[in-house]
PDB file of N, CA and C in Angstrom:
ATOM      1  N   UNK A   1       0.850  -1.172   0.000  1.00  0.00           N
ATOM      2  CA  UNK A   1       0.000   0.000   0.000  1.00  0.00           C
ATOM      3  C   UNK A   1       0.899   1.240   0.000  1.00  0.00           C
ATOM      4  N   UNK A   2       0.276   2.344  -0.902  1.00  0.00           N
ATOM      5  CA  UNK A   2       1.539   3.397  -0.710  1.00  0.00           C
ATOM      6  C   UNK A   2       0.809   4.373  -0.264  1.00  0.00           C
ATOM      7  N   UNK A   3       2.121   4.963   0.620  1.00  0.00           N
ATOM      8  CA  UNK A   3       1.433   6.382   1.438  1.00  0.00           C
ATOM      9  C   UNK A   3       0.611   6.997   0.988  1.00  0.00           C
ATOM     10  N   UNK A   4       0.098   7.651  -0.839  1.00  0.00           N
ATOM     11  CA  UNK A   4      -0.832   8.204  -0.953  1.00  0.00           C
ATOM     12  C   UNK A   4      -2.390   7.275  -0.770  1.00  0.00           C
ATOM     13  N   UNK A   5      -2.038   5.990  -1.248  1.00  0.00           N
ATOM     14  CA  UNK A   5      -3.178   5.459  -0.519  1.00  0.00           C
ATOM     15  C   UNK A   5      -3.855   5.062   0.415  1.00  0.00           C
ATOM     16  N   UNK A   6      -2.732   4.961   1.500  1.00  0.00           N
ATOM     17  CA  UNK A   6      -2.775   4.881   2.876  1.00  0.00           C
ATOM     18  C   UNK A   6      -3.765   5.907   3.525  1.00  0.00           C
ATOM     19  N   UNK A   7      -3.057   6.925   3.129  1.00  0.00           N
ATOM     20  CA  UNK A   7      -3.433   8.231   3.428  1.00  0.00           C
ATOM     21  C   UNK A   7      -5.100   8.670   3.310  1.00  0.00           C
ATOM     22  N   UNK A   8      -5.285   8.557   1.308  1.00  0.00           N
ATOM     23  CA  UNK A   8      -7.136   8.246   1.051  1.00  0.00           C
ATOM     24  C   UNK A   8      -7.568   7.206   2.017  1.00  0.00           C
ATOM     25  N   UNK A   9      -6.957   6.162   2.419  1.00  0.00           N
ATOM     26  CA  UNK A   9      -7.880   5.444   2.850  1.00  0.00           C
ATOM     27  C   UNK A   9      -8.140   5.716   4.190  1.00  0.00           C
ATOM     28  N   UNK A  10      -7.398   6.392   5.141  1.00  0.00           N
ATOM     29  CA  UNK A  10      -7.507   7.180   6.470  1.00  0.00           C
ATOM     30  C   UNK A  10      -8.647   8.384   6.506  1.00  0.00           C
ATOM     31  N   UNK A  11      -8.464   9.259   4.778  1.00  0.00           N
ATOM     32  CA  UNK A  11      -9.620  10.033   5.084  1.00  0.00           C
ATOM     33  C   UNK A  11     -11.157   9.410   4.614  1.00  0.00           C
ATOM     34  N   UNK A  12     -11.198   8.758   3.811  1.00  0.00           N
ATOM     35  CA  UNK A  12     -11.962   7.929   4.175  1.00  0.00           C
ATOM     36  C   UNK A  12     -13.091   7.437   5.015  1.00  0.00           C
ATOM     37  N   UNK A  13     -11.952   7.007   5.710  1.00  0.00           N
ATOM     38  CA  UNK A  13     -12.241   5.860   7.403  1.00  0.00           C
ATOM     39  C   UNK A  13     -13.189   7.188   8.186  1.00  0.00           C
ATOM     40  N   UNK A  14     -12.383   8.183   8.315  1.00  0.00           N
ATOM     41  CA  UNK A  14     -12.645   9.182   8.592  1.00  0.00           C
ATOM     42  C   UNK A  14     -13.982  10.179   8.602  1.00  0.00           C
ATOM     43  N   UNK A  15     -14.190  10.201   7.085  1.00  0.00           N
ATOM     44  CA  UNK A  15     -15.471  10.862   6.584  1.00  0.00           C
ATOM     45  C   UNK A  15     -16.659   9.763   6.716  1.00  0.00           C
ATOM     46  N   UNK A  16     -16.250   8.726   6.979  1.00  0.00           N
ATOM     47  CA  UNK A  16     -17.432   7.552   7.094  1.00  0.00           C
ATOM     48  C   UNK A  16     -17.919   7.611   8.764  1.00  0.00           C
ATOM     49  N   UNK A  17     -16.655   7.852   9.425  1.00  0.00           N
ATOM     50  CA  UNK A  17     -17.122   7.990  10.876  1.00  0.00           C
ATOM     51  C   UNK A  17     -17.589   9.503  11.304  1.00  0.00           C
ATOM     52  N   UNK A  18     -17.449  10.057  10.832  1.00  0.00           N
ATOM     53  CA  UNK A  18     -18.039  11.780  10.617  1.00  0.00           C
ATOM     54  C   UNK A  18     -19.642  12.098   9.770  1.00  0.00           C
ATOM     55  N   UNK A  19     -19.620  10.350   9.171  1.00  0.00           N
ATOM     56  CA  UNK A  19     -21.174  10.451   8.263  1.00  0.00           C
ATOM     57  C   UNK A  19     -21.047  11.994   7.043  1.00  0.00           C
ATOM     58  N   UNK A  20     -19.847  12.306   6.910  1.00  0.00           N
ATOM     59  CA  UNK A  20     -19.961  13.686   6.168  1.00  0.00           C
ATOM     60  C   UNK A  20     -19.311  12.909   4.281  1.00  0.00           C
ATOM     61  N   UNK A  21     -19.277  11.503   4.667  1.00  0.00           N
ATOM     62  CA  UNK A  21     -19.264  11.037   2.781  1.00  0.00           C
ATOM     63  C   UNK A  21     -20.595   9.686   2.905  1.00  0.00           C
ATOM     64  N   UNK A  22     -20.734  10.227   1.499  1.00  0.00           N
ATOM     65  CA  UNK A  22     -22.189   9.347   0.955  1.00  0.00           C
ATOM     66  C   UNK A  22     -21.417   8.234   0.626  1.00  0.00           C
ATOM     67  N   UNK A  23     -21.585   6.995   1.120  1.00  0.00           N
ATOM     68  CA  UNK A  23     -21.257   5.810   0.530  1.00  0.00           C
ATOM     69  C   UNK A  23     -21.282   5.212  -0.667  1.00  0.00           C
ATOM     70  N   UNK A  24     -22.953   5.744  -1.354  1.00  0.00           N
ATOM     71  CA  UNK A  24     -23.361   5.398  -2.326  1.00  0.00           C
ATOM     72  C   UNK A  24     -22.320   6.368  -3.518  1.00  0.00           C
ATOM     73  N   UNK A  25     -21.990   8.114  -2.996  1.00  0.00           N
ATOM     74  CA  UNK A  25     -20.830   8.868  -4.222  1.00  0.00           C
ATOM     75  C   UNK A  25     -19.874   7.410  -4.410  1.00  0.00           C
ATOM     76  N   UNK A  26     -19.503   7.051  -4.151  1.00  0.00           N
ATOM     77  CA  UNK A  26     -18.262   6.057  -4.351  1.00  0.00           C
ATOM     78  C   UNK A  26     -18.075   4.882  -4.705  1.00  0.00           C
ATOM     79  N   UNK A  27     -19.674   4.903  -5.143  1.00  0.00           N
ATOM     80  CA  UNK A  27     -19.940   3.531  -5.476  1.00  0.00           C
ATOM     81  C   UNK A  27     -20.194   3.974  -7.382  1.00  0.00           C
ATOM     82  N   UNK A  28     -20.226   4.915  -7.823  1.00  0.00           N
ATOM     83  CA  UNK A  28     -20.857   5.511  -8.893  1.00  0.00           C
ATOM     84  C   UNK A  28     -19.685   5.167 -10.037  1.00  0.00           C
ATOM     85  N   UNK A  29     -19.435   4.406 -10.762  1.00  0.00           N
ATOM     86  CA  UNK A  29     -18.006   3.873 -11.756  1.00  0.00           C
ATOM     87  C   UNK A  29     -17.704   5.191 -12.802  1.00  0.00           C
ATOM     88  N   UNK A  30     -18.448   6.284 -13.107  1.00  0.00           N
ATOM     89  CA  UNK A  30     -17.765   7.107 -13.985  1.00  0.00           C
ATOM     90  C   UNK A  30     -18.660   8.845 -13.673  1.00  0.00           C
ATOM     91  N   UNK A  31     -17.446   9.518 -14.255  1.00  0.00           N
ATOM     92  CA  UNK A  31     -17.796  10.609 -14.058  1.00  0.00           C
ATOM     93  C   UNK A  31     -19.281  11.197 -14.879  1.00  0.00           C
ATOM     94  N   UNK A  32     -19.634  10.738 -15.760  1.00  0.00           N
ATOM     95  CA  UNK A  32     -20.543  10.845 -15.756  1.00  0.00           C
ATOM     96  C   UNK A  32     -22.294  10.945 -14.946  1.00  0.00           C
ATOM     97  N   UNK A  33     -22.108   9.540 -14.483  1.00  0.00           N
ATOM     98  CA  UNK A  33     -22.827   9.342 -13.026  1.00  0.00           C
ATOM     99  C   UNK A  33     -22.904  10.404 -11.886  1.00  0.00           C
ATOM    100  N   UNK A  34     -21.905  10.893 -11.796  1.00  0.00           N
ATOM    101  CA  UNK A  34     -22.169  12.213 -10.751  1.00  0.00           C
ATOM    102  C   UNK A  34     -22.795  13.244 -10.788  1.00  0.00           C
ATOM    103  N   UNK A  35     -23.399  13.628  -9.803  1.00  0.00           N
ATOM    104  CA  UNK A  35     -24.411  15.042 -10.207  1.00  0.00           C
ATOM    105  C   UNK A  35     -23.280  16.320  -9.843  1.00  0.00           C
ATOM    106  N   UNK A  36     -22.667  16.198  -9.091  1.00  0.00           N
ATOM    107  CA  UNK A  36     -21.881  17.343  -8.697  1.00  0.00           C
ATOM    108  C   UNK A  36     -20.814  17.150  -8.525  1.00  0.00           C
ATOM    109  N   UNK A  37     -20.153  18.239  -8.532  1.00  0.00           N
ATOM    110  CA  UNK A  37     -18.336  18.611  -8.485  1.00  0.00           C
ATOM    111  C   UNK A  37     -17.963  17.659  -6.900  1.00  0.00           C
ATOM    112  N   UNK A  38     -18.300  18.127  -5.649  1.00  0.00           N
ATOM    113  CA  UNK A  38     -18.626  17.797  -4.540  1.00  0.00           C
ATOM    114  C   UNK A  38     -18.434  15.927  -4.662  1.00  0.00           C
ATOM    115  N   UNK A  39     -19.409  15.519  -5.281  1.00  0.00           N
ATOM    116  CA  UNK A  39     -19.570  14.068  -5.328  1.00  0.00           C
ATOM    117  C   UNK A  39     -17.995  13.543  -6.252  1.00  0.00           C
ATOM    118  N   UNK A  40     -17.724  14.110  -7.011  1.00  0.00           N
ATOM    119  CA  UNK A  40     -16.330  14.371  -7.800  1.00  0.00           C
ATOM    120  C   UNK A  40     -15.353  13.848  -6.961  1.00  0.00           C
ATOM    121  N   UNK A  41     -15.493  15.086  -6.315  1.00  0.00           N
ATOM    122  CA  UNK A  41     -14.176  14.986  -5.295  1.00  0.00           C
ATOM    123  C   UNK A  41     -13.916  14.166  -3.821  1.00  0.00           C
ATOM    124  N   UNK A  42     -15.391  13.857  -3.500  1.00  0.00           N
ATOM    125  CA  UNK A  42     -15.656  13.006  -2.695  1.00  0.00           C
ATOM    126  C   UNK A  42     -15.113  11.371  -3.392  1.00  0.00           C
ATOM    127  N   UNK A  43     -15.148  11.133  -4.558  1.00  0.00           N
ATOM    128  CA  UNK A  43     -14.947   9.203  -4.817  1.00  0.00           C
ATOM    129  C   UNK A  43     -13.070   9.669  -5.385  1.00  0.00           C
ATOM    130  N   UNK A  44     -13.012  10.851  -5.645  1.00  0.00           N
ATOM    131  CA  UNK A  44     -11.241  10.476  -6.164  1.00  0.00           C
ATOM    132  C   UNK A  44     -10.873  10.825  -4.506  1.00  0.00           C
ATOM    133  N   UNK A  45     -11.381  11.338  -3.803  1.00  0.00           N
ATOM    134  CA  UNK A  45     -10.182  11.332  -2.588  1.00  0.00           C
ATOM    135  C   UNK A  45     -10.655   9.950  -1.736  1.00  0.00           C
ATOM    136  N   UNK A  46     -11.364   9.342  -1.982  1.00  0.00           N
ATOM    137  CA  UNK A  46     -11.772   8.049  -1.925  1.00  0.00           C
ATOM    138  C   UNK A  46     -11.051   6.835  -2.354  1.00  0.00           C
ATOM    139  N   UNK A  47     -10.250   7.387  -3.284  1.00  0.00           N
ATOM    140  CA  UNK A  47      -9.053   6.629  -3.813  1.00  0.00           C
ATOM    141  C   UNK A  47      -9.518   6.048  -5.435  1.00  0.00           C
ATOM    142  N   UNK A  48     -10.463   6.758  -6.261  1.00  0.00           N
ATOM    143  CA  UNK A  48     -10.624   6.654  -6.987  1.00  0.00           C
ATOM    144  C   UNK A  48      -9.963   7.803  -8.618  1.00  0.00           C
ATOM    145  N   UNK A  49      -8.481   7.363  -8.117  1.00  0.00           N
ATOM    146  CA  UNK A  49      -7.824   8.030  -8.848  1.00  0.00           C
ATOM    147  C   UNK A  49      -7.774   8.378 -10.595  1.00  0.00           C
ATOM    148  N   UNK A  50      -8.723   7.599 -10.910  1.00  0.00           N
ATOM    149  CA  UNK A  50      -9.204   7.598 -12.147  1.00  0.00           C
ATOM    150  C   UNK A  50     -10.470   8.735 -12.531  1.00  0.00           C
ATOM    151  N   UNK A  51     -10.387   9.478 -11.680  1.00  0.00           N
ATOM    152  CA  UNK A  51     -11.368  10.239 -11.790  1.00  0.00           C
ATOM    153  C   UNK A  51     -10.706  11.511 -12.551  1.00  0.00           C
ATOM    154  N   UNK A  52      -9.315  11.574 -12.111  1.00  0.00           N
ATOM    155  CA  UNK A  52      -8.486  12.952 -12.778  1.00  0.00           C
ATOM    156  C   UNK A  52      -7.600  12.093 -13.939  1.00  0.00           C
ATOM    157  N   UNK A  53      -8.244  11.466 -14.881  1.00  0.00           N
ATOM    158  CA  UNK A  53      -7.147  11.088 -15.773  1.00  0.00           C
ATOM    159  C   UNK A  53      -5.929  11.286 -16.246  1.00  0.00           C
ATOM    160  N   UNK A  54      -6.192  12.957 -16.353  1.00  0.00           N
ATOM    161  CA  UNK A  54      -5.081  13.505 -17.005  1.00  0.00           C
ATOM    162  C   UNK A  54      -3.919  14.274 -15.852  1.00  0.00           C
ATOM    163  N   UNK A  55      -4.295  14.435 -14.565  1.00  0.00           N
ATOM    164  CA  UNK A  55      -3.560  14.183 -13.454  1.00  0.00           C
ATOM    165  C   UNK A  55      -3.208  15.453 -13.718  1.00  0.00           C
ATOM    166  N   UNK A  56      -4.267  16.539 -13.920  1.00  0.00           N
ATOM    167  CA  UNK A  56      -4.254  18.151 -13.733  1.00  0.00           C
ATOM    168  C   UNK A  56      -4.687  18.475 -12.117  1.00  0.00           C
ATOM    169  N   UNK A  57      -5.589  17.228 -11.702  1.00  0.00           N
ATOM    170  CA  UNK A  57      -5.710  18.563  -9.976  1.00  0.00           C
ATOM    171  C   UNK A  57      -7.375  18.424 -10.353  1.00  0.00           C
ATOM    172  N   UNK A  58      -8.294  18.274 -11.390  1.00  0.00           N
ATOM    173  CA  UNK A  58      -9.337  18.203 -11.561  1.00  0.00           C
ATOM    174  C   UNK A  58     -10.171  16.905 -12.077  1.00  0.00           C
ATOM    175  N   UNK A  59     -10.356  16.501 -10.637  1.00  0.00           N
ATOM    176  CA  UNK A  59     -11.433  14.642 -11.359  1.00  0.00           C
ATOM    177  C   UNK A  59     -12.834  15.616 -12.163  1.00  0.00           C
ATOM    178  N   UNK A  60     -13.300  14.385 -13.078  1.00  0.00           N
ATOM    179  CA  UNK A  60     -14.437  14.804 -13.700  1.00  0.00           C
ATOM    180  C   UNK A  60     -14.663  15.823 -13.981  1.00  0.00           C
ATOM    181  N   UNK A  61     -13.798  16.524 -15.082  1.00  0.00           N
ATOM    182  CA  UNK A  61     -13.819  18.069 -15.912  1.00  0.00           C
ATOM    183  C   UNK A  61     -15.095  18.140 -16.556  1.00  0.00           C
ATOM    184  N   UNK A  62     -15.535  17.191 -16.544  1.00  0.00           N
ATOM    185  CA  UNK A  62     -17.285  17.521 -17.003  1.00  0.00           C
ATOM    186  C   UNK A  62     -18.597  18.200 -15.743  1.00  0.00           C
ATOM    187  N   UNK A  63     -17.887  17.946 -15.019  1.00  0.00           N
ATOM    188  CA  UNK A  63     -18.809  18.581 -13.802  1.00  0.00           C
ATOM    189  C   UNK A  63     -17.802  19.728 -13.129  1.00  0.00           C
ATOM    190  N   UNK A  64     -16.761  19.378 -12.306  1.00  0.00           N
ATOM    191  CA  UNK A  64     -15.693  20.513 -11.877  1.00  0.00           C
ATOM    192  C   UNK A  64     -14.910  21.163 -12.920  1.00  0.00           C
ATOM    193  N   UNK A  65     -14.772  22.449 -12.950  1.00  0.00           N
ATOM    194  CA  UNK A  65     -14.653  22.978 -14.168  1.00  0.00           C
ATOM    195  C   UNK A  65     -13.277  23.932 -13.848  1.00  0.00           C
ATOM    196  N   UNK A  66     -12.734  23.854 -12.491  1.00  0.00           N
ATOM    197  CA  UNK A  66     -11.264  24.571 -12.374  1.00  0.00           C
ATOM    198  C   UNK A  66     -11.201  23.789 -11.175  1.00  0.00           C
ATOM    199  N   UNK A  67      -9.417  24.580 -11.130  1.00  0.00           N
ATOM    200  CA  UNK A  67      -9.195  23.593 -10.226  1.00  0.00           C
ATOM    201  C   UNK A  67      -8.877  24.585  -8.343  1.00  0.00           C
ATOM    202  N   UNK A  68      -9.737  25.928  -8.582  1.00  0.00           N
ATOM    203  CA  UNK A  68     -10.238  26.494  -7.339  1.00  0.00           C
ATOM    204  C   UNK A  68     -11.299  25.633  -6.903  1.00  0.00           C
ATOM    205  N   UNK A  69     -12.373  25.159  -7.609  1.00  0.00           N
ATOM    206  CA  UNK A  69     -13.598  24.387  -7.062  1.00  0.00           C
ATOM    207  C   UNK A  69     -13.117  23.096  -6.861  1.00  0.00           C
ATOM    208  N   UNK A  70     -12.197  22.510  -6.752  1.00  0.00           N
ATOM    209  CA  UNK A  70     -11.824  21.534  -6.473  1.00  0.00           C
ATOM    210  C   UNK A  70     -11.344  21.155  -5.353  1.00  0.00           C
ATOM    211  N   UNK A  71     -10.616  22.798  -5.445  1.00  0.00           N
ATOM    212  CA  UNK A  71      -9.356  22.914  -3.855  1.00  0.00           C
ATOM    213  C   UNK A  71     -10.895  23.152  -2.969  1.00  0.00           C
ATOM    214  N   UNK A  72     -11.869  24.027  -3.428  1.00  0.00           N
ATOM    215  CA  UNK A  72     -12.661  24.584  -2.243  1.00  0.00           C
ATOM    216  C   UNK A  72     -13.800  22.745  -1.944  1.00  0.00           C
ATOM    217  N   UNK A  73     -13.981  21.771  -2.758  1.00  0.00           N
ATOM    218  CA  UNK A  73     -14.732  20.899  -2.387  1.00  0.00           C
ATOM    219  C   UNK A  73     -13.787  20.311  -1.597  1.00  0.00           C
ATOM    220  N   UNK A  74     -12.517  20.076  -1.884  1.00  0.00           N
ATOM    221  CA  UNK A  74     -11.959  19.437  -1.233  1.00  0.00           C
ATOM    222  C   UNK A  74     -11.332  19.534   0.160  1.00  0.00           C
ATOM    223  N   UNK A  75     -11.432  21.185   0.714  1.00  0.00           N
ATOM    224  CA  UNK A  75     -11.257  21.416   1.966  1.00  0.00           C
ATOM    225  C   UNK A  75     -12.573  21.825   2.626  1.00  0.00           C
ATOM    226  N   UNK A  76     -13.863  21.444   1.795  1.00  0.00           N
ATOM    227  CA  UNK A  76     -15.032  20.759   3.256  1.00  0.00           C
ATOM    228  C   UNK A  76     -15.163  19.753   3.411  1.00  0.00           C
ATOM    229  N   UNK A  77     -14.472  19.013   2.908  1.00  0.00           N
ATOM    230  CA  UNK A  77     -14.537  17.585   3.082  1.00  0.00           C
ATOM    231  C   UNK A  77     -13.128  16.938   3.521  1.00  0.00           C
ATOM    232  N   UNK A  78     -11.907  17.966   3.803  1.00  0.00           N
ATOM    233  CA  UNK A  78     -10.721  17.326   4.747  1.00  0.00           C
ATOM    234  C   UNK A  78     -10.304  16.749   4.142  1.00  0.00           C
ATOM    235  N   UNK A  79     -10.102  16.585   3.142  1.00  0.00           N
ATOM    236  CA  UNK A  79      -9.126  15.537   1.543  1.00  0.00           C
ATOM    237  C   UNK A  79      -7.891  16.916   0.576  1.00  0.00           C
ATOM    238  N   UNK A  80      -6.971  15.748   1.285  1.00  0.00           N
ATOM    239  CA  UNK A  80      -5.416  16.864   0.861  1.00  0.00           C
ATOM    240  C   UNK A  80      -4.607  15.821  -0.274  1.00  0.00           C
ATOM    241  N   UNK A  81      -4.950  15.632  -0.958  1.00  0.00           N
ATOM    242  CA  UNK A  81      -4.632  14.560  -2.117  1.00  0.00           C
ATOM    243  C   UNK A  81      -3.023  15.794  -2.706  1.00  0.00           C
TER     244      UNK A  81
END
């Protein structure tokens, strides 16, 4: 396991015991499926690293559209990827 995954999988553990991540965001296989940026950033810091293909800083460029809304979903939800 490598530290960056270690790491997703701590916040994680985390947001599941905080009830502040939807189980079901992370269950959703493509960016498409998502309704929001939020849900985005919730399954790649989930460890669903396939969400930022091109490994700019932005999962699912079809819904998150820079990569300020990304930084800002990703610090209410405590995910430092």
């Amino acid at each position: 396991m490598t530290h960056r995954h270690a790491f997703a999988t701590l916040i994680l553990a985390a947001a599941l015991s905080l009830g502040t991540l939807n189980v079901v965001n992370a269950e959703k296989r493509y960016c498409k499926e998502m309704e929001s940026c939020a849900e985005a950033v919730e399954s790649w810091c989930s460890g669903h690293s396939d969400r930022d293909r091109d490994g700019d800083g932005i999962p699912c460029e079809n819904i998150c559209r820079s990569r300020q809304q990304t930084l800002a979903e990703q610090a209410l939800i405590g995910c430092t990827l």
